[in-house]
C-alpha atoms as a PDB file:
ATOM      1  CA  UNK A   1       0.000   0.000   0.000  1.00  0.00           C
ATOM      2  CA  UNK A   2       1.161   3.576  -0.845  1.00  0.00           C
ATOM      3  CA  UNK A   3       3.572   5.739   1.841  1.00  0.00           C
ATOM      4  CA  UNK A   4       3.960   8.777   1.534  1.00  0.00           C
ATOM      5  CA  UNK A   5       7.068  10.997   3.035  1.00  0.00           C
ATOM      6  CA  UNK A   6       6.077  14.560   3.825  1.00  0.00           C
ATOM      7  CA  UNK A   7       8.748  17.334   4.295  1.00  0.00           C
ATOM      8  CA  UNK A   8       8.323  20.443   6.022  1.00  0.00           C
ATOM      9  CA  UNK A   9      11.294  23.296   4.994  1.00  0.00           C
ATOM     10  CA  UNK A  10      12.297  26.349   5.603  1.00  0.00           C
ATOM     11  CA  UNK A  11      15.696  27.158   3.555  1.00  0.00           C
ATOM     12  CA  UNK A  12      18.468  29.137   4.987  1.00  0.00           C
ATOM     13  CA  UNK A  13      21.164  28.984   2.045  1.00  0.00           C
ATOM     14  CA  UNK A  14      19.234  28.454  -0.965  1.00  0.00           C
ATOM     15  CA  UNK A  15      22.646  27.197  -3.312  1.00  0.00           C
ATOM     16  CA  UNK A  16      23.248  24.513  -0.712  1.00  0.00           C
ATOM     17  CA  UNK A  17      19.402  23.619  -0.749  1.00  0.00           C
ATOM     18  CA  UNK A  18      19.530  23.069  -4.326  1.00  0.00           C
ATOM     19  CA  UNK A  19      22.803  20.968  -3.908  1.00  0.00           C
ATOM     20  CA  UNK A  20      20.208  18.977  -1.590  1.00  0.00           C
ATOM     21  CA  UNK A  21      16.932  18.677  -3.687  1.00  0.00           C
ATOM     22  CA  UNK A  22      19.527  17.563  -7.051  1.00  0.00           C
ATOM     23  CA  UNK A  23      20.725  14.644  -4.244  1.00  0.00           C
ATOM     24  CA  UNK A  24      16.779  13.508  -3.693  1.00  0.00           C
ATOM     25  CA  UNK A  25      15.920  13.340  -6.707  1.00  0.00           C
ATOM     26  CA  UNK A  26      18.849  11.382  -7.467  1.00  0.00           C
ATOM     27  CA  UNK A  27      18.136   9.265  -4.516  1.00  0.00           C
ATOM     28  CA  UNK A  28      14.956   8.320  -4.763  1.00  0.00           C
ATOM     29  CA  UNK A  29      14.875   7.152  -8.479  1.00  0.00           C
ATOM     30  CA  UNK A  30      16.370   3.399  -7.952  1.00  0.00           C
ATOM     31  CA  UNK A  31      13.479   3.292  -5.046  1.00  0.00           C
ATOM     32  CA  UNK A  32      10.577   3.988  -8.045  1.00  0.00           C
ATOM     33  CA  UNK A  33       9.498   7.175  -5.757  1.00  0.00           C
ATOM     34  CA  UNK A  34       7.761   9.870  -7.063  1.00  0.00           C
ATOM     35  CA  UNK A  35       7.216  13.459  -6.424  1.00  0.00           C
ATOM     36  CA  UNK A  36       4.015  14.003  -5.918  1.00  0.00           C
ATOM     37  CA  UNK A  37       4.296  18.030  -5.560  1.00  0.00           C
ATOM     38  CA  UNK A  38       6.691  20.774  -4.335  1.00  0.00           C
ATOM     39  CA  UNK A  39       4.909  23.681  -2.826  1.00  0.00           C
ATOM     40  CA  UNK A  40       5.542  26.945  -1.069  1.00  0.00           C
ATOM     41  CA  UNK A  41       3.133  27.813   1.662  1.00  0.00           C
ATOM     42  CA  UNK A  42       0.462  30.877   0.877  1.00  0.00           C
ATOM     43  CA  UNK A  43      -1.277  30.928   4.161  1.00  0.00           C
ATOM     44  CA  UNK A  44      -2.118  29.286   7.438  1.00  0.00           C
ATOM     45  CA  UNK A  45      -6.148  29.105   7.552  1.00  0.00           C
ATOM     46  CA  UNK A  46      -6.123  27.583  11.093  1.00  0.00           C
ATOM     47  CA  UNK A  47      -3.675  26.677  13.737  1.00  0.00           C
ATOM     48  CA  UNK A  48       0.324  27.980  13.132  1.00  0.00           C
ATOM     49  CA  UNK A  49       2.764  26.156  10.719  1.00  0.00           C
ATOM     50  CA  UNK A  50       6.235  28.151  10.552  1.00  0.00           C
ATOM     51  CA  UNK A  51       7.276  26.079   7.103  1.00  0.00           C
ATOM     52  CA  UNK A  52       7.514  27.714   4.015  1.00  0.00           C
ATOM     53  CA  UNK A  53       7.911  24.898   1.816  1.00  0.00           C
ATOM     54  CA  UNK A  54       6.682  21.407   1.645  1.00  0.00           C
ATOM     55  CA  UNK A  55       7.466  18.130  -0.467  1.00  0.00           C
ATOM     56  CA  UNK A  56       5.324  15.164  -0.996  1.00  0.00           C
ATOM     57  CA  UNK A  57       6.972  12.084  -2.229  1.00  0.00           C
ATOM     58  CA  UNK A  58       5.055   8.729  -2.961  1.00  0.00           C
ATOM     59  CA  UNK A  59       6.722   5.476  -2.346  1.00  0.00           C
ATOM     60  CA  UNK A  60       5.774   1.467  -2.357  1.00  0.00           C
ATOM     61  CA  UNK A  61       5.175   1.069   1.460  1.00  0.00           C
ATOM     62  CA  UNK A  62       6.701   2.318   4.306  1.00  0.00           C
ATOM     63  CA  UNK A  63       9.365   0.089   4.403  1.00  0.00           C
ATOM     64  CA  UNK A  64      10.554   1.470   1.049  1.00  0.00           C
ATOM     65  CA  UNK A  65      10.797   5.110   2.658  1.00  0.00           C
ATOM     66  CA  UNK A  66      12.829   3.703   5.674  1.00  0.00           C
ATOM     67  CA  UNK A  67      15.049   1.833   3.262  1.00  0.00           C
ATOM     68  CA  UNK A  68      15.402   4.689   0.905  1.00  0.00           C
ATOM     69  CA  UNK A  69      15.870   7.260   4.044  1.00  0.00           C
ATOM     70  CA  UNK A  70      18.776   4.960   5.945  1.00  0.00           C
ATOM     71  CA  UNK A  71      20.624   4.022   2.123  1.00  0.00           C
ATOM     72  CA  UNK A  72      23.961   5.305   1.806  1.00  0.00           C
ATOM     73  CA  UNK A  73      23.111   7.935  -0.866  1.00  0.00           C
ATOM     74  CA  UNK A  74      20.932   9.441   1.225  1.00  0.00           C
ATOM     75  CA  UNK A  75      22.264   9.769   4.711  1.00  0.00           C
ATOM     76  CA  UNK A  76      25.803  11.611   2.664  1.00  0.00           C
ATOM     77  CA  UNK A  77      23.160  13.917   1.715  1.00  0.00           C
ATOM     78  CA  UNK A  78      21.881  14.975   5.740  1.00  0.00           C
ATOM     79  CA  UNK A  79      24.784  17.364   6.450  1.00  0.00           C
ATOM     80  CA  UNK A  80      24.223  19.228   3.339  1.00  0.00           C
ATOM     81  CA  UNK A  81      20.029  19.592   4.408  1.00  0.00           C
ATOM     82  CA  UNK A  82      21.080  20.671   8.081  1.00  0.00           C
ATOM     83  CA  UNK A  83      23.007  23.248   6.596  1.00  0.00           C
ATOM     84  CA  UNK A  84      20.517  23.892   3.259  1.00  0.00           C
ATOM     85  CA  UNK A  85      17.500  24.206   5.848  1.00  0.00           C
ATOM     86  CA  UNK A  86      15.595  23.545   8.909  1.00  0.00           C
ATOM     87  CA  UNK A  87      13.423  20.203   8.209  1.00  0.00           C
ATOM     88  CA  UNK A  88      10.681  18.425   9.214  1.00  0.00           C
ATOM     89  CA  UNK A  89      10.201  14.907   7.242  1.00  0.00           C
ATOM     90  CA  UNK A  90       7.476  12.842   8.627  1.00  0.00           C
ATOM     91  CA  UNK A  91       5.908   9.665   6.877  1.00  0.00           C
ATOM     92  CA  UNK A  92       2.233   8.648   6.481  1.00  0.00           C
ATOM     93  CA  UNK A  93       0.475   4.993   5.350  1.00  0.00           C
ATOM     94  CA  UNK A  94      -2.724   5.095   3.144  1.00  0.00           C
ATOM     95  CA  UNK A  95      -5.668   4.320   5.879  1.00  0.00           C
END
């Protein structure tokens, strides 16, 4: 069943963010993910969300995401998003 990863960003150094979001897409093709959309936030109707960007990505199952997010390609790419951005990545299953 479908899993999606969710990312919640705010950029601080937007050359070293796009050094990052080359490395995901990178990362995620031999995993058959797919974008699903990149947004930037226009308003918060209800509640308060300090993110300015978000990312949905659609893989297999959840055990796809957890393989994809612990590979080797991927975790060379964390100290460039720590310094690219502040990041929230959470993951939801299809109910």
């Amino acid at each position: 069943m479908a899993a999606y990863l969710v990312g919640q960003i705010t950029v601080k150094d937007d050359k070293l963010w796009q050094e990052y979001v080359s490395g995901v897409a990178e990362s995620i093709a031999p995993f058959d993910a797919t974008i699903i959309f990149r947004g930037k936030r226009d308003k918060v109707l209800a509640g308060s969300h300090d993110y300015k960007l978000i990312v949905v990505i659609e893989f297999s199952d959840l055990e796809t995401i957890d393989n994809w997010f612990n590979s080797p390609k991927y975790q060379s790419l964390i100290p460039v998003r720590d310094q690219a951005a502040d990041v929230v990545i959470t993951t939801y299953q299809v109910l």
